[in-house]
C-alpha atoms as a PDB file:
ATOM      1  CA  UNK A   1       6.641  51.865  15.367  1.00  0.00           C
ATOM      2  CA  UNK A   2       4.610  48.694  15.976  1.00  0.00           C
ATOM      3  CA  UNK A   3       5.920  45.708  13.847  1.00  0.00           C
ATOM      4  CA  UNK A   4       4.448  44.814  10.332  1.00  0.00           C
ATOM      5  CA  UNK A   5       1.495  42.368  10.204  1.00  0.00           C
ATOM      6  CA  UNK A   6       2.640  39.348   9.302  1.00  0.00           C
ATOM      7  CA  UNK A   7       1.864  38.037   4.994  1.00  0.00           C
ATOM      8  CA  UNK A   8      -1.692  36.416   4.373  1.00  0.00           C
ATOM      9  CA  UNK A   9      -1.897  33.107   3.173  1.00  0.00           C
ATOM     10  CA  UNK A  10      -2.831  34.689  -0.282  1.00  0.00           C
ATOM     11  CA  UNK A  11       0.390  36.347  -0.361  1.00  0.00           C
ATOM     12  CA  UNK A  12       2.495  33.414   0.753  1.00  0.00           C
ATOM     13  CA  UNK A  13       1.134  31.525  -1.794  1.00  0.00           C
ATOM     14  CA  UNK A  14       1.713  33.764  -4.198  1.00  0.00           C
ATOM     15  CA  UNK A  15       5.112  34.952  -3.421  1.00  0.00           C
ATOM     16  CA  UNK A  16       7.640  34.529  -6.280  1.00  0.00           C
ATOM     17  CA  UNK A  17      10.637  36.454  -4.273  1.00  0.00           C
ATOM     18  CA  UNK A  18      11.181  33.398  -1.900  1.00  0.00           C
ATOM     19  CA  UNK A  19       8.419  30.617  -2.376  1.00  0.00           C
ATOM     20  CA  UNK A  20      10.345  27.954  -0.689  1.00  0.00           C
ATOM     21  CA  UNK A  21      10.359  29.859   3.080  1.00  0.00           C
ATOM     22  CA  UNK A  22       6.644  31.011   1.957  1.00  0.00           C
ATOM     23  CA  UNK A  23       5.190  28.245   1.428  1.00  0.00           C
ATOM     24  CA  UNK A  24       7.441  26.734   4.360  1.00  0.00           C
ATOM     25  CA  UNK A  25       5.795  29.579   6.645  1.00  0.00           C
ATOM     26  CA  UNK A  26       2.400  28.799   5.067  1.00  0.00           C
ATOM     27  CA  UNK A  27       2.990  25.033   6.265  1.00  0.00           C
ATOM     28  CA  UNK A  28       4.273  25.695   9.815  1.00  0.00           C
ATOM     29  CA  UNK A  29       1.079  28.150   9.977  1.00  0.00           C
ATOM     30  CA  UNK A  30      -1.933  25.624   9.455  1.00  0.00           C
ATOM     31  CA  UNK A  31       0.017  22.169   9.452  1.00  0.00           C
ATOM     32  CA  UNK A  32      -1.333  21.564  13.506  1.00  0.00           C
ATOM     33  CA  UNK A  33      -4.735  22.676  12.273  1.00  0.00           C
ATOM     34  CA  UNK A  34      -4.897  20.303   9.901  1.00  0.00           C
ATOM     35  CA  UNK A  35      -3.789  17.502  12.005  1.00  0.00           C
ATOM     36  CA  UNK A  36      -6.325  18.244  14.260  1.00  0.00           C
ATOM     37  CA  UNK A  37      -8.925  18.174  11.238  1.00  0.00           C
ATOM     38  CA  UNK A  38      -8.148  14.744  10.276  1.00  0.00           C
ATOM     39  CA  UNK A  39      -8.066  13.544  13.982  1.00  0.00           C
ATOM     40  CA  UNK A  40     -11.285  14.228  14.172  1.00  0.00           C
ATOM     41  CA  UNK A  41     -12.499  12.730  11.330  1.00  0.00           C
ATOM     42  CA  UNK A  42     -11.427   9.590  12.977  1.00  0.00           C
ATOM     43  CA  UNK A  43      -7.641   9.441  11.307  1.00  0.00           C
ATOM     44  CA  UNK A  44      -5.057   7.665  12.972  1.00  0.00           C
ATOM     45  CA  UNK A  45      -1.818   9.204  13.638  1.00  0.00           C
ATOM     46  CA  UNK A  46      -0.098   7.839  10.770  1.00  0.00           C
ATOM     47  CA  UNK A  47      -2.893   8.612   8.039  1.00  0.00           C
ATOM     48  CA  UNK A  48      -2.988  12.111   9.800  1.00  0.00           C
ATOM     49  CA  UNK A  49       0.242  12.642   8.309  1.00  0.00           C
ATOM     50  CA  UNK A  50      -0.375  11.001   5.031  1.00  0.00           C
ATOM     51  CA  UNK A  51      -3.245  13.218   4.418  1.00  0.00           C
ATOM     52  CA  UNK A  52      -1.528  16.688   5.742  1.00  0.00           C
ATOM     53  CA  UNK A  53       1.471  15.389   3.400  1.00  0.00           C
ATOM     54  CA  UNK A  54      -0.576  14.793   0.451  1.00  0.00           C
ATOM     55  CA  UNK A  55      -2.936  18.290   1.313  1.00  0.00           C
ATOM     56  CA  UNK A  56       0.371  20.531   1.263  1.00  0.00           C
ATOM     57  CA  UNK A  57       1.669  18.901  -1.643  1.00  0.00           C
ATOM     58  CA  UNK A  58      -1.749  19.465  -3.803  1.00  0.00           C
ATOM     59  CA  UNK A  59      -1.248  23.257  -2.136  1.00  0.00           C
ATOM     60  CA  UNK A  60       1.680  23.448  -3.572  1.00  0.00           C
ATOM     61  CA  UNK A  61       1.263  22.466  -6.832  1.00  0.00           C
ATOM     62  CA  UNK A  62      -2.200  24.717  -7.065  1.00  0.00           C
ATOM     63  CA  UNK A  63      -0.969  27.594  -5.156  1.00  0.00           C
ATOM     64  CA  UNK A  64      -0.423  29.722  -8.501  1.00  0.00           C
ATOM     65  CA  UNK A  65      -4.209  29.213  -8.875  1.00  0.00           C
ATOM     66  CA  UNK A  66      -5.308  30.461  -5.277  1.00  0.00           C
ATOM     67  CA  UNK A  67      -7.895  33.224  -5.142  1.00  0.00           C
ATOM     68  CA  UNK A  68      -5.616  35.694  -3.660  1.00  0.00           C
ATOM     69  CA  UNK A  69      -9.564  37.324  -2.428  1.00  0.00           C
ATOM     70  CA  UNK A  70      -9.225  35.187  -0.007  1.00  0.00           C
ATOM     71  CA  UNK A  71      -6.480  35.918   2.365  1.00  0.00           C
ATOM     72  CA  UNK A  72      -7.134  33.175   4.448  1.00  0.00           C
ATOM     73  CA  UNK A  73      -6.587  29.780   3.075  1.00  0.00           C
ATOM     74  CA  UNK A  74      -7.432  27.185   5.830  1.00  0.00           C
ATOM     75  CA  UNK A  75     -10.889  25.839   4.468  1.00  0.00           C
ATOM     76  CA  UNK A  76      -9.052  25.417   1.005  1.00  0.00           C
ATOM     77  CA  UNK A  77      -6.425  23.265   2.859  1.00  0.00           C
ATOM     78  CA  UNK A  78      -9.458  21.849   4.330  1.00  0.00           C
ATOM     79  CA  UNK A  79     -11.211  21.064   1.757  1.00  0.00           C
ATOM     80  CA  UNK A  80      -8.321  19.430   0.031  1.00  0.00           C
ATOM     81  CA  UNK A  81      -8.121  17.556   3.174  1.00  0.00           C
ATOM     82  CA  UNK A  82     -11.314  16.676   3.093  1.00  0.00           C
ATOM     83  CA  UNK A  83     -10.946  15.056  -0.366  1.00  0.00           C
ATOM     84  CA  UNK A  84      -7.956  13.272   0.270  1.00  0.00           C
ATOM     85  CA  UNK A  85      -9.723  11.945   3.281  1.00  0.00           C
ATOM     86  CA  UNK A  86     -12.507  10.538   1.596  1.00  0.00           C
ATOM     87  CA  UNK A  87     -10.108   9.257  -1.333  1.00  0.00           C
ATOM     88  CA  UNK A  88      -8.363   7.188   1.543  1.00  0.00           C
ATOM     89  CA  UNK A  89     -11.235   5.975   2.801  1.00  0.00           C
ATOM     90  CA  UNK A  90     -12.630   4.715  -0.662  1.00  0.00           C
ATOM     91  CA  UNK A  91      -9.235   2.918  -1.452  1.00  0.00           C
ATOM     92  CA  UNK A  92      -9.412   1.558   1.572  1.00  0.00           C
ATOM     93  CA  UNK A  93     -12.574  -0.455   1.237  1.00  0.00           C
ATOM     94  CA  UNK A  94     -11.888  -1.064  -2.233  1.00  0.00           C
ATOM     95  CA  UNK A  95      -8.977  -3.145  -1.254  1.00  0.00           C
ATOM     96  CA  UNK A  96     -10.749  -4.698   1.710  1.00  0.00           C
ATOM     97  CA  UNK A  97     -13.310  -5.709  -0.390  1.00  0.00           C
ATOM     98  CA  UNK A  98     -10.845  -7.139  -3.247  1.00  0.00           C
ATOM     99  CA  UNK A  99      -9.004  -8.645  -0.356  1.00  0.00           C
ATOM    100  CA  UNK A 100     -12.134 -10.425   0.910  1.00  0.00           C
ATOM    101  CA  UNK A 101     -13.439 -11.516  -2.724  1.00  0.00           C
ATOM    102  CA  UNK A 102     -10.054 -13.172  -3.546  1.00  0.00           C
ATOM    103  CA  UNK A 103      -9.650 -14.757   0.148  1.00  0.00           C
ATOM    104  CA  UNK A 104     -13.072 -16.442  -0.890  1.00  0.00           C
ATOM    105  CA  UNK A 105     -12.358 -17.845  -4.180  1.00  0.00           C
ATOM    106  CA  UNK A 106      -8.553 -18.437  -3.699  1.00  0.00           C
ATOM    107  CA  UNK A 107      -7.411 -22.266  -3.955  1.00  0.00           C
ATOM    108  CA  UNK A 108      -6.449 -23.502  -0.747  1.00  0.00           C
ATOM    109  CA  UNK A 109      -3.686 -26.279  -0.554  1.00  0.00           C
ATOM    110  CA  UNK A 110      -5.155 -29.902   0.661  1.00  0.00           C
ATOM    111  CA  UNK A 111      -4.233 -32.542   2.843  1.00  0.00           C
ATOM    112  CA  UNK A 112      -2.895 -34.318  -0.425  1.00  0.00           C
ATOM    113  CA  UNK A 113      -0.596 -31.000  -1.322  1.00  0.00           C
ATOM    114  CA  UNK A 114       0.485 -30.961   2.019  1.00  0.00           C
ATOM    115  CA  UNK A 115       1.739 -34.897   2.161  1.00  0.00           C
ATOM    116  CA  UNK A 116       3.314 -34.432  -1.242  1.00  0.00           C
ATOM    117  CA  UNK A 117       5.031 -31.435   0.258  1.00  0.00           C
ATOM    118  CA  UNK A 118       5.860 -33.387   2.823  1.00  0.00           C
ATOM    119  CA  UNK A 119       7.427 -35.969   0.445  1.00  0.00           C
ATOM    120  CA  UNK A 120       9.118 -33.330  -1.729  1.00  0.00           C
ATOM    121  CA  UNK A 121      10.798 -32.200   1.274  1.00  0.00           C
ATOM    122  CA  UNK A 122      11.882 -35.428   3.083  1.00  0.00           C
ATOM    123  CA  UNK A 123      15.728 -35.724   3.053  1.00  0.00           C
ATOM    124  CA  UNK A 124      15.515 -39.235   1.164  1.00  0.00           C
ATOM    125  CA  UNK A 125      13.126 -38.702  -1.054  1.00  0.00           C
ATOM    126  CA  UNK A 126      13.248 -38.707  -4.785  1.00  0.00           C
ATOM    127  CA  UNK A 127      11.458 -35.428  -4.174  1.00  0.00           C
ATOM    128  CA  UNK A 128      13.657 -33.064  -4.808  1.00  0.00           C
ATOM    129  CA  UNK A 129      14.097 -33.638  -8.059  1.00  0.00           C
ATOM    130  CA  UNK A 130      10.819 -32.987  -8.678  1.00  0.00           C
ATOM    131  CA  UNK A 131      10.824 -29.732  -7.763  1.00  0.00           C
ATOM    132  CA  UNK A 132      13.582 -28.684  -9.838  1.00  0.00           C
ATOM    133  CA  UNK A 133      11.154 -30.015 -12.793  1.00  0.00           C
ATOM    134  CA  UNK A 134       8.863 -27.584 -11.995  1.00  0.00           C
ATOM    135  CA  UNK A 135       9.493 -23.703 -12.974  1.00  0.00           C
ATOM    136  CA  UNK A 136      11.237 -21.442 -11.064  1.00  0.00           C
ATOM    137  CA  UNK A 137       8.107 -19.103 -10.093  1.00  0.00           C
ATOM    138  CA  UNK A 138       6.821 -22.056  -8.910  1.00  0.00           C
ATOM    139  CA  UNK A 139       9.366 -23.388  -6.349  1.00  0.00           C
ATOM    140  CA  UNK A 140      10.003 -20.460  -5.289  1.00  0.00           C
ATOM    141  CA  UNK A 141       6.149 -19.990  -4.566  1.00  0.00           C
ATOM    142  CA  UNK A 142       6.175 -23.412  -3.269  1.00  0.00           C
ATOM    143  CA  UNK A 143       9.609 -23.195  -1.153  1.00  0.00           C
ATOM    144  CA  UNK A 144       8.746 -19.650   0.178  1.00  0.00           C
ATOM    145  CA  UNK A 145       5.126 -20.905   1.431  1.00  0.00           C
ATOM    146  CA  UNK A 146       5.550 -24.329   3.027  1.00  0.00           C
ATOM    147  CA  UNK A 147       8.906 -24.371   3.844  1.00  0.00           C
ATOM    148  CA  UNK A 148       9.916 -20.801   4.720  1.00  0.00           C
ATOM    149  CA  UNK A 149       6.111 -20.496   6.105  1.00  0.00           C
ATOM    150  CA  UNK A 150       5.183 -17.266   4.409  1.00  0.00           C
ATOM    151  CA  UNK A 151       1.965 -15.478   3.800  1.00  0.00           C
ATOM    152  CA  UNK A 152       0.795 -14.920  -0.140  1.00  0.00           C
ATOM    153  CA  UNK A 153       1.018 -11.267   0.556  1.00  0.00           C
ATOM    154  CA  UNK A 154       4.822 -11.297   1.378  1.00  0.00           C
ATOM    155  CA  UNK A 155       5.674 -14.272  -1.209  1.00  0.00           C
ATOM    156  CA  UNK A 156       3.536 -11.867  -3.996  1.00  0.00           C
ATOM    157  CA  UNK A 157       5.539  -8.746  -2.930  1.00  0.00           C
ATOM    158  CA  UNK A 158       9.310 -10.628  -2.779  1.00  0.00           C
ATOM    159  CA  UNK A 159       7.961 -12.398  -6.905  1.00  0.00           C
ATOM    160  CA  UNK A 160       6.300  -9.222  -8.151  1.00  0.00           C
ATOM    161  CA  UNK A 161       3.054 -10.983  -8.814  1.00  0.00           C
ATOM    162  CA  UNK A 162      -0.356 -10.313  -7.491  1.00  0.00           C
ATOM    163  CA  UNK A 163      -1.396 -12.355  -4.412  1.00  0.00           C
ATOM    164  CA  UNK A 164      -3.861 -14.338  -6.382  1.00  0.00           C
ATOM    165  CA  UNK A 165      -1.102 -15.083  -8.937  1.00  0.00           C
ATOM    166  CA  UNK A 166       1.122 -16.453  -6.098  1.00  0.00           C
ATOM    167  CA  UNK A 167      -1.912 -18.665  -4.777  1.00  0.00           C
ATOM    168  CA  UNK A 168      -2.647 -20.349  -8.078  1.00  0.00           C
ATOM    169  CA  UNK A 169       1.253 -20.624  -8.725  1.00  0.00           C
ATOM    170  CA  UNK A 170       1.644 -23.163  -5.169  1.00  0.00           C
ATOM    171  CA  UNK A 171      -1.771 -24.749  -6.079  1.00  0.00           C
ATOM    172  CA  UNK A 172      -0.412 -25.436  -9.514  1.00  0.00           C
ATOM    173  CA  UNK A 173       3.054 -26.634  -8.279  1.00  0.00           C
ATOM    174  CA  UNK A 174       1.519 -28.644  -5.303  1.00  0.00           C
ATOM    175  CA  UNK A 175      -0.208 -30.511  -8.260  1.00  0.00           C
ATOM    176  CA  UNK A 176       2.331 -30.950 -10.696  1.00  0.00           C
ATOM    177  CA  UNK A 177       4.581 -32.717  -7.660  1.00  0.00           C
ATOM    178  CA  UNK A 178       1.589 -35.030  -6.697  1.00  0.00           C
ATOM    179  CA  UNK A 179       0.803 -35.549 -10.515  1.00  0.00           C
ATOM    180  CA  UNK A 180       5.199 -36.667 -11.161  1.00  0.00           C
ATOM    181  CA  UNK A 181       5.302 -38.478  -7.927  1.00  0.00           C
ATOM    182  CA  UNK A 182       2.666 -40.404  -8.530  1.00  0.00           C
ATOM    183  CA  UNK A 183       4.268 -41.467 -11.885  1.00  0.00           C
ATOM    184  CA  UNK A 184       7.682 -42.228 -10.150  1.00  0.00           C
ATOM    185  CA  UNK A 185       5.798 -44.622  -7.693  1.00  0.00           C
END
C-alpha cells in the first residue's frame, strides 16, 4: 500500500485538529523558498529573515481566510513577501531621507561651544557649577556628547528623545554655559 500523499497547503492552513505542527509543516515546507525569493530581490541575509518572519506571521494570522481552491500556497506567501518587501524598502528611504533633512538643518556646536566646554570641564574652573545650573536633559546631553564622545543617535536612544531633540538640547546647553560664564567673568 503506497504511503498517503502528504496535506496541501490549503489543508494545513486550515487544519483545526493540530494547527501548531500544521502550520509548523507549512513553514518548514516553503520557508527556503522564500529565502531564496527575497535574495533575489536584492535582500541581505538579515532582512531575508525579517521579511520570511513577518510573511509567516501575516500567514498565520490570515490563514482562516485562505482560498482552500488553491492547494498550493507559495505565490500567496509570495506575494505577502512581496509586500513586505516593498514596505521595507519604503521605510527605508523614508528614514534616509528624514535622516538626511535633519543632518542638514541640525545646529552644529562652534568653536565658541567647544572652548566653553572646554572651560566647563577644566578641573579648576568655576565651570562646573554651571552645569549643574542647567537642567538635567541638558547635561546629560551635554556630558554624554563632549565628554563621553557620543553620537546624537545613541545619546537620543539612552534620553528617549528624538535625535533632533538631543541636538537642539547640547546647542541650547552649550549656550546657556557661554551665556553664565560670560556673566561670572
Amino acid at each position: 500500500m503506497p504511503p498517503p500523499d502528504p496535506p496541501s497547503d490549503a489543508e494545513l492552513l486550515h487544519d483545526v485538529l493540530d494547527p501548531v505542527e500544521s502550520f509548523a509543516t507549512f513553514y518548514r515546507r516553503h520557508v527556503d523558498a522564500l529565502l531564496r525569493f527575497c535574495a533575489k530581490k536584492g535582500a541581505d541575509a538579515d532582512t531575508a529573515a525579517d521579511v520570511a518572519s513577518d510573511t509567516f506571521l501575516a500567514a498565520l494570522g490570515h490563514r482562516a481566510s485562505y482560498d482552500a481552491t488553491y492547494p498550493d500556497a507559495r505565490l500567496w506567501l509570495l506575494q505577502i513577501a512581496s509586500r513586505k518587501l516593498i514596505d521595507g524598502h519604503r521605510r527605508t528611504a523614508g528614514d534616509r531621507h528624514r535622516r538626511d533633512r535633519l543632518l542638514a538643518t541640525a545646529p552644529r556646536p562652534t568653536d565658541r561651544d567647544r572652548d566653553a566646554y572646554a572651560l566647563l570641564t577644566a578641573d579648576d574652573g568655576p565651570a562646573l557649577d554651571v552645569l549643574s545650573d542647567l537642567p538635567p536633559a541638558q547635561q546629560a546631553a551635554i556630558r554624554q556628547r563632549v565628554l563621553d564622545d557620543r553620537d546624537y543617535a545613541e545619546i537620543a536612544r539612552d534620553l528617549g528623545i528624538s535625535e533632533q531633540a538631543t541636538r537642539q538640547q547640547v546647542s541650547r546647553g552649550l549656550a546657556r554655559i557661554r551665556s553664565l560664564l560670560g556673566q561670572e567673568r
